[in-house]
C-alpha atoms as a PDB file:
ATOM      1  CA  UNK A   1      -3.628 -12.139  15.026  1.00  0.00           C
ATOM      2  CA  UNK A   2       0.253 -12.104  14.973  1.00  0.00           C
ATOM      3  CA  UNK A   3       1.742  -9.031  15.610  1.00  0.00           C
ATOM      4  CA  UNK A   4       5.160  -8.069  13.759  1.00  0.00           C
ATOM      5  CA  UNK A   5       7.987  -5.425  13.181  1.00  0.00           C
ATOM      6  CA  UNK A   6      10.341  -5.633  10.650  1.00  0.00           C
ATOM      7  CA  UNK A   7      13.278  -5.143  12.260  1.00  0.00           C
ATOM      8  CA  UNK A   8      12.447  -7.976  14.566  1.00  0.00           C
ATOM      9  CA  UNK A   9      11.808 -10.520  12.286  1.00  0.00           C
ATOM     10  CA  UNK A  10      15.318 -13.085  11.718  1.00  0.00           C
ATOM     11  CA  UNK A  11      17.412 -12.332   9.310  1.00  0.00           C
ATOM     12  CA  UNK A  12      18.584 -14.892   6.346  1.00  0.00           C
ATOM     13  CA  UNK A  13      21.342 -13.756   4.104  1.00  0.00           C
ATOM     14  CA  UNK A  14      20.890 -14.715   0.458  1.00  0.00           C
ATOM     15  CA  UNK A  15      23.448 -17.620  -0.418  1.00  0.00           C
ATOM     16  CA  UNK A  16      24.047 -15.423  -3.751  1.00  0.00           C
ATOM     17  CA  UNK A  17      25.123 -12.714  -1.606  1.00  0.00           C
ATOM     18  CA  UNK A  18      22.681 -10.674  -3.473  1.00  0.00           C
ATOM     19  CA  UNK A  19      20.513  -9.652  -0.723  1.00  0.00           C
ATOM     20  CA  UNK A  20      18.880 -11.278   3.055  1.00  0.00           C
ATOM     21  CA  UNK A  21      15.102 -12.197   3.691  1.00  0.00           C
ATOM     22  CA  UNK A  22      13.039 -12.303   6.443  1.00  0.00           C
ATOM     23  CA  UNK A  23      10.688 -14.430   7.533  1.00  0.00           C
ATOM     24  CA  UNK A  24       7.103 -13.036   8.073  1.00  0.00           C
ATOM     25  CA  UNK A  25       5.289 -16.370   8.114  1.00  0.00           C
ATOM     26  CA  UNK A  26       5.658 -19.714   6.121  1.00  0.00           C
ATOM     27  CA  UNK A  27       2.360 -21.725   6.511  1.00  0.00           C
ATOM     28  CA  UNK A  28       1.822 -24.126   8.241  1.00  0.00           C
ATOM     29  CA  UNK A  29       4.233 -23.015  10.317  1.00  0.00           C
ATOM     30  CA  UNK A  30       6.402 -25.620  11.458  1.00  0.00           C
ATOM     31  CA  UNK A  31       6.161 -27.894   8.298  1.00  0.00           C
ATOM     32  CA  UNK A  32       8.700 -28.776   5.755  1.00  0.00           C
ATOM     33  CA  UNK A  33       6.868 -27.695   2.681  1.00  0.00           C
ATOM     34  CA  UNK A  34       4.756 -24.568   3.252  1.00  0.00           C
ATOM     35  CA  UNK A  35       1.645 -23.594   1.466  1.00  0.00           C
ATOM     36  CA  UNK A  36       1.952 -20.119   1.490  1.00  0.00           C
ATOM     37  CA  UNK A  37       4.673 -17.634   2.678  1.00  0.00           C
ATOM     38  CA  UNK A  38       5.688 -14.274   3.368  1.00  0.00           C
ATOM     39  CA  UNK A  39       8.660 -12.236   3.565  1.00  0.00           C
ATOM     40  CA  UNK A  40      10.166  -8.896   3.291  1.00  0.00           C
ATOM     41  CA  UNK A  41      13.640  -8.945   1.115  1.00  0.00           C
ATOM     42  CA  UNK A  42      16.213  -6.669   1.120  1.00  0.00           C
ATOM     43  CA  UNK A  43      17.876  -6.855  -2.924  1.00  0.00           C
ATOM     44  CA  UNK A  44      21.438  -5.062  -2.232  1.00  0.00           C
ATOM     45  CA  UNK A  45      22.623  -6.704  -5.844  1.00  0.00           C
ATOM     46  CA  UNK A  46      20.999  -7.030  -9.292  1.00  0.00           C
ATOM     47  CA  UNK A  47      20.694 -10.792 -10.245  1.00  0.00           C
ATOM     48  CA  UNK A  48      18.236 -14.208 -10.428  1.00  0.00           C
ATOM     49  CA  UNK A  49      15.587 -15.013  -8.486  1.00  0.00           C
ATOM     50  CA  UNK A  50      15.635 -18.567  -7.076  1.00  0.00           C
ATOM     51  CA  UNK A  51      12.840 -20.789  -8.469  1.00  0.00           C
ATOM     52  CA  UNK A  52       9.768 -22.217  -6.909  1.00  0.00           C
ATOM     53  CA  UNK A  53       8.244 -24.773  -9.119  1.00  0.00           C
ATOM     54  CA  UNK A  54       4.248 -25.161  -8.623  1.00  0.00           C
ATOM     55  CA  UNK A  55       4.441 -21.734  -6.748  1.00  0.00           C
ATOM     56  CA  UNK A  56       2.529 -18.558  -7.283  1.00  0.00           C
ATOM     57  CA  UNK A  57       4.321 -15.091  -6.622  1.00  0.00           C
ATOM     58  CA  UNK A  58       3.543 -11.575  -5.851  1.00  0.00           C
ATOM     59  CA  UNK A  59       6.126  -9.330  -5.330  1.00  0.00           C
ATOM     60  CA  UNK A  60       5.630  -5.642  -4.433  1.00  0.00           C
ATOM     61  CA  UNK A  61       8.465  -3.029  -3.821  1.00  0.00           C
ATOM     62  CA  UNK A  62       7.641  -1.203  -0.355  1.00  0.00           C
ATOM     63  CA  UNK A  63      11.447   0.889  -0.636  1.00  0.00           C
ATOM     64  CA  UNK A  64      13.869   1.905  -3.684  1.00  0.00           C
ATOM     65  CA  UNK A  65      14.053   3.562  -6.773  1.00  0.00           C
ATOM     66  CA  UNK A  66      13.100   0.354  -9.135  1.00  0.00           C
ATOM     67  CA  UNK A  67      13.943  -2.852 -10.263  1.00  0.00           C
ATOM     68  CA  UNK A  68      13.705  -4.251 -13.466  1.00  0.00           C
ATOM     69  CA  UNK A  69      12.382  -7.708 -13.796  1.00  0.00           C
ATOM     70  CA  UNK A  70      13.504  -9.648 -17.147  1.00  0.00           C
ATOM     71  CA  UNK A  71      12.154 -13.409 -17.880  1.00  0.00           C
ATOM     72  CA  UNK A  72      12.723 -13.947 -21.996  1.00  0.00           C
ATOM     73  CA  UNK A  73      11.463 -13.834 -23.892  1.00  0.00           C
ATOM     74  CA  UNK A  74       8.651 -11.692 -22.178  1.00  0.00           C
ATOM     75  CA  UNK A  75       9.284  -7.936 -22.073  1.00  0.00           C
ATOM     76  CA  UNK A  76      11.122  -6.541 -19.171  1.00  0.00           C
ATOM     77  CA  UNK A  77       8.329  -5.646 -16.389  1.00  0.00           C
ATOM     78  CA  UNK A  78       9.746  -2.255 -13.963  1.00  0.00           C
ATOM     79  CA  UNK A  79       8.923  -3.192 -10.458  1.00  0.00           C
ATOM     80  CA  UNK A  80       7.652   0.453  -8.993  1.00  0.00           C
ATOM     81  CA  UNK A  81       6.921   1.319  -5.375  1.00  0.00           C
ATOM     82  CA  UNK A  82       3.555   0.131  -4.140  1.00  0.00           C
ATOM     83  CA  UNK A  83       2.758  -1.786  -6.869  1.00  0.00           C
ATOM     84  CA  UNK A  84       2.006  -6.036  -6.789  1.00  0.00           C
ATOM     85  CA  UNK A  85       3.192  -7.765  -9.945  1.00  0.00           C
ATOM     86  CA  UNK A  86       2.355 -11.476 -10.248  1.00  0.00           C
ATOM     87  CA  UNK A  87       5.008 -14.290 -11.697  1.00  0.00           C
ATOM     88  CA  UNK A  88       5.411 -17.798 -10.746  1.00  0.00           C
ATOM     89  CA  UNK A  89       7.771 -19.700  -9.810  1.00  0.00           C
ATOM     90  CA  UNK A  90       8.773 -21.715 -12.163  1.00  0.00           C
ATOM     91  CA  UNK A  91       9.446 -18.402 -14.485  1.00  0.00           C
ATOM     92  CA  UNK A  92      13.228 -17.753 -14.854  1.00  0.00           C
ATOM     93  CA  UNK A  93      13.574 -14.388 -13.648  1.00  0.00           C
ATOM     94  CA  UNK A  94      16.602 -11.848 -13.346  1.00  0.00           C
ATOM     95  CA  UNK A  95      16.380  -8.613 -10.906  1.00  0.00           C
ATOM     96  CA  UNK A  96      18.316  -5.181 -12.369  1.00  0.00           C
ATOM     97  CA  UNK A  97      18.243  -2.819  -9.795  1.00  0.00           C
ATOM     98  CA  UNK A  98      17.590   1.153 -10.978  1.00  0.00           C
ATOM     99  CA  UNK A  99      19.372   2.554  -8.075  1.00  0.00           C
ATOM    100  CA  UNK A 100      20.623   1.286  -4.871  1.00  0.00           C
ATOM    101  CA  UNK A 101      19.267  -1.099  -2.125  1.00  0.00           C
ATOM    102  CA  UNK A 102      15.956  -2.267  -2.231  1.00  0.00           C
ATOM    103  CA  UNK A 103      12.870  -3.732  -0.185  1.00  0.00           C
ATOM    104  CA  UNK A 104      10.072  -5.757  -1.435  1.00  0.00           C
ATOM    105  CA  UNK A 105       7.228  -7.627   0.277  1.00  0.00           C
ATOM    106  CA  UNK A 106       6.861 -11.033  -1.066  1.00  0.00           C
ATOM    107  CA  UNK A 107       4.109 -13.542  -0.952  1.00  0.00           C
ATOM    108  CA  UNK A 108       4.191 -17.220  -2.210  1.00  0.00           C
ATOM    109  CA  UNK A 109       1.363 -19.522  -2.418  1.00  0.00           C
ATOM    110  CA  UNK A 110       1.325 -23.201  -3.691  1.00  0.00           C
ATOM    111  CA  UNK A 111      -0.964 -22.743  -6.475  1.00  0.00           C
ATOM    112  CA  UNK A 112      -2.674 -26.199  -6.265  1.00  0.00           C
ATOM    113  CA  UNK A 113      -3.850 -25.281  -2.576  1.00  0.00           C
ATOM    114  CA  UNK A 114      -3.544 -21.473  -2.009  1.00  0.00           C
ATOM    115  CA  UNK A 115      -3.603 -18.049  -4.088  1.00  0.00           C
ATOM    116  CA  UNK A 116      -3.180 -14.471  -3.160  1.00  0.00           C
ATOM    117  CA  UNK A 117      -4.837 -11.319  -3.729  1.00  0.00           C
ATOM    118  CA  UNK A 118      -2.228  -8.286  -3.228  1.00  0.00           C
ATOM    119  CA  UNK A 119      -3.478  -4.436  -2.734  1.00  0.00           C
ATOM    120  CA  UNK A 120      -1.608  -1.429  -1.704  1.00  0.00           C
ATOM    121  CA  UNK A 121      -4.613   0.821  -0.547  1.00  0.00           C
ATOM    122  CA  UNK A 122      -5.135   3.649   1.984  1.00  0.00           C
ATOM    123  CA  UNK A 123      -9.068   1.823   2.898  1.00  0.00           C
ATOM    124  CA  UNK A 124      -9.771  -0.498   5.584  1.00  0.00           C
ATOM    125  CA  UNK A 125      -9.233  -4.021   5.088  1.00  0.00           C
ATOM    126  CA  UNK A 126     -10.502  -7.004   5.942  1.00  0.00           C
ATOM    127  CA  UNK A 127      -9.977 -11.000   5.436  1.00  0.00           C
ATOM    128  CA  UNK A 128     -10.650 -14.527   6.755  1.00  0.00           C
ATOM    129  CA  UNK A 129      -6.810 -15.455   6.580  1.00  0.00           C
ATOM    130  CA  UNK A 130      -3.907 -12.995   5.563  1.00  0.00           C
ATOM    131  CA  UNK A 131      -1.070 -10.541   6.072  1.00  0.00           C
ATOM    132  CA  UNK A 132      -0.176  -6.964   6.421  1.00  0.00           C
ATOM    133  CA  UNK A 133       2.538  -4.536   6.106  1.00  0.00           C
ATOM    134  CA  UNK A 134       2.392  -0.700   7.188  1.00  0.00           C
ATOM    135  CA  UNK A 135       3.719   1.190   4.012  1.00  0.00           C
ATOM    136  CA  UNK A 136       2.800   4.543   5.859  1.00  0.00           C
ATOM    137  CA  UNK A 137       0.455   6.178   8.445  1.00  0.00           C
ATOM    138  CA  UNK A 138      -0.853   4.749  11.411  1.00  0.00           C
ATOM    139  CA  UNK A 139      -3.485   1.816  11.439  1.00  0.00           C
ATOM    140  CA  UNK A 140      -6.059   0.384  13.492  1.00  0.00           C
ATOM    141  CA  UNK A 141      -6.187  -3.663  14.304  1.00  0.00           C
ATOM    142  CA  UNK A 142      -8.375  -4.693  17.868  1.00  0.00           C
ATOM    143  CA  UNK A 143      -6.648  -2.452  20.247  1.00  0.00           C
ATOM    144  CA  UNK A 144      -3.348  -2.339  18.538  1.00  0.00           C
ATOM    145  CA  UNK A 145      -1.860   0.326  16.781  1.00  0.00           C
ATOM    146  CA  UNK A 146       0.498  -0.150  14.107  1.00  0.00           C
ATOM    147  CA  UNK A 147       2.885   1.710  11.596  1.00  0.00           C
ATOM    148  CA  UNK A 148       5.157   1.744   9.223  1.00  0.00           C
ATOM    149  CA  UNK A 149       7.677  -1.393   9.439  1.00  0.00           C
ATOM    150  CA  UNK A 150       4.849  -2.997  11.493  1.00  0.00           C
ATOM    151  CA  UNK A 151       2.319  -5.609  10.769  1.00  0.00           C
ATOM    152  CA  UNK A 152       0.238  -8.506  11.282  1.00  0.00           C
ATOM    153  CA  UNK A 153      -0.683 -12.184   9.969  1.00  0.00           C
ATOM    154  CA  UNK A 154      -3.683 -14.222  10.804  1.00  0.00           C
ATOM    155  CA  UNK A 155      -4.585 -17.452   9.859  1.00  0.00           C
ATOM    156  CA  UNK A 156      -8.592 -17.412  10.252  1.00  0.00           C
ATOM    157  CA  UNK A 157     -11.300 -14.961  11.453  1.00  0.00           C
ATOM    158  CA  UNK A 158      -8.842 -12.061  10.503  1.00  0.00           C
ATOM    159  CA  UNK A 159      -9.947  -8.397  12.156  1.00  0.00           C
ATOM    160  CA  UNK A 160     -10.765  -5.154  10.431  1.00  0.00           C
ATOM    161  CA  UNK A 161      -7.674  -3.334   9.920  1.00  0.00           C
ATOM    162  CA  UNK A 162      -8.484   0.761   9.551  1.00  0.00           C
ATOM    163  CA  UNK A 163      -6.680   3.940   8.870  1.00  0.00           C
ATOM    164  CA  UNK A 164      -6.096   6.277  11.827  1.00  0.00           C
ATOM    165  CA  UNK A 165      -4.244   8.701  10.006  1.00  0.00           C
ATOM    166  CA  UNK A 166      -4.944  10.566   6.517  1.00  0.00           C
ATOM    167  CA  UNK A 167      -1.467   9.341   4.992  1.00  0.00           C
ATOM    168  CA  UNK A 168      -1.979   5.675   6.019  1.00  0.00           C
ATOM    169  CA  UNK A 169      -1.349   3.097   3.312  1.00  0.00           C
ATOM    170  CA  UNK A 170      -1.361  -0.341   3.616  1.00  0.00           C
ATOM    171  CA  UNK A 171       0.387  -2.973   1.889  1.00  0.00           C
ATOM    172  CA  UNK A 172      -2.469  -6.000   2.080  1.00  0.00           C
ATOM    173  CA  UNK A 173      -2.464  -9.698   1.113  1.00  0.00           C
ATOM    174  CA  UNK A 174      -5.344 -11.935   1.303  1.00  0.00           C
ATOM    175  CA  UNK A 175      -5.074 -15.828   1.357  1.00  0.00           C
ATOM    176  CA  UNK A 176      -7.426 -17.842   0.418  1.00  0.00           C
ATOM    177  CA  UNK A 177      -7.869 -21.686  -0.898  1.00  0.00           C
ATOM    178  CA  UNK A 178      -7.396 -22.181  -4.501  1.00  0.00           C
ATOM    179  CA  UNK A 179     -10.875 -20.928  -6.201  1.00  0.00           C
ATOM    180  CA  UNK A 180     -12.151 -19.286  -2.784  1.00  0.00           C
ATOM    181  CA  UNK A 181     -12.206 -15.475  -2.003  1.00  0.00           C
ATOM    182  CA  UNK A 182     -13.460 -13.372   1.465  1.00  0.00           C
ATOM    183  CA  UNK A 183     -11.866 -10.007   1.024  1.00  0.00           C
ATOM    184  CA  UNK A 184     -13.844  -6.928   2.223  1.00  0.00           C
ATOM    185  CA  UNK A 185     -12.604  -3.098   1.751  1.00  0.00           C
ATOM    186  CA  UNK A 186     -14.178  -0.537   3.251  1.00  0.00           C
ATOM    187  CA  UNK A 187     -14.473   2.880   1.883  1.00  0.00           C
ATOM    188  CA  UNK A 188     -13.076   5.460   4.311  1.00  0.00           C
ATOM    189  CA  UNK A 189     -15.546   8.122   5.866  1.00  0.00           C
ATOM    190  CA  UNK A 190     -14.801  12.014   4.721  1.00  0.00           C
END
């Protein structure tokens, strides 16, 4: 398991001047091409997304008041807090921002190797390869203990992430190969 916190994490500003990413994880790390990736973006300006041909997206807004998402000829699509919504990359797609700044978790998998499975729950998780994000609360992973702005990524033989708190929510993406799936959620004990 690799531990993060936000905050920590570099910093690349957008060459649009539109917003700045940064860089969970982009795996493999260390290769020129990666097969699946995640950030955490900060939109400070309403306009396009860059493309990713052969790419799969998932794109959930963790902080703001709403963006609009607009791809014609398909009906515009309101990005709302805690919520995944699924595009790919190829898709031409334009951002309208409902208020101010904004902050969205984004995952990208090659779509010929990789896919992702996106949930926003308050349960345990658990998968063979993935990532996390602490949208609220305080969670459990080994001995660590995380929360909000903090997460984790694994690559294999992930570990059970639990709640520790009653308002804990978690932002979490499994990875898996193309056709494959391992996810287990655990019901929380009352």
């Amino acid at each position: 398991m690799h531990f993060y916190r936000t905050d920590d994490l570099p910093l690349s500003k957008w060459r649009n001047g539109g917003g700045e990413t940064r860089e969970v994880i982009s795996f493999p790390p260390d290769s020129s091409q990666f097969g699946w990736r995640a950030s955490i973006a900060t939109l400070a300006a309403s306009g396009d997304f860059s493309r990713f041909p052969g790419v799969d997206r998932v794109i959930t807004l963790i902080e703001g008041d709403g963006v609009e998402l607009h791809s014609p000829p398909s009906p515009m699509q309101l990005l709302k807090l805690n919520q995944p919504v699924c595009f790919t990359g190829e898709q031409p797609m334009v951002a309208r921002l409902r208020g101010g700044k904004s902050l969205d978790f984004n995952i990208m998998t090659r779509r010929d190797r990789y896919r992702a499975t996106v949930v926003v729950s308050g349960e345990a998780q658990q998968c063979d390869c993935g990532v996390c994000w602490v949208v609220a609360g305080q969670w459990r992973v080994g001995e660590k203990t995380l929360a909000r702005g903090e997460g984790a990524w694994w690559s294999a033989d992930g570990e059970l992430v639990t709640p520790l708190t009653a308002d804990a929510l978690l932002l979490f993406a499994e990875i898996s190969q193309s056709g494959k799936s391992s996810a287990r959620s655990f019901s929380r004990a009352l």
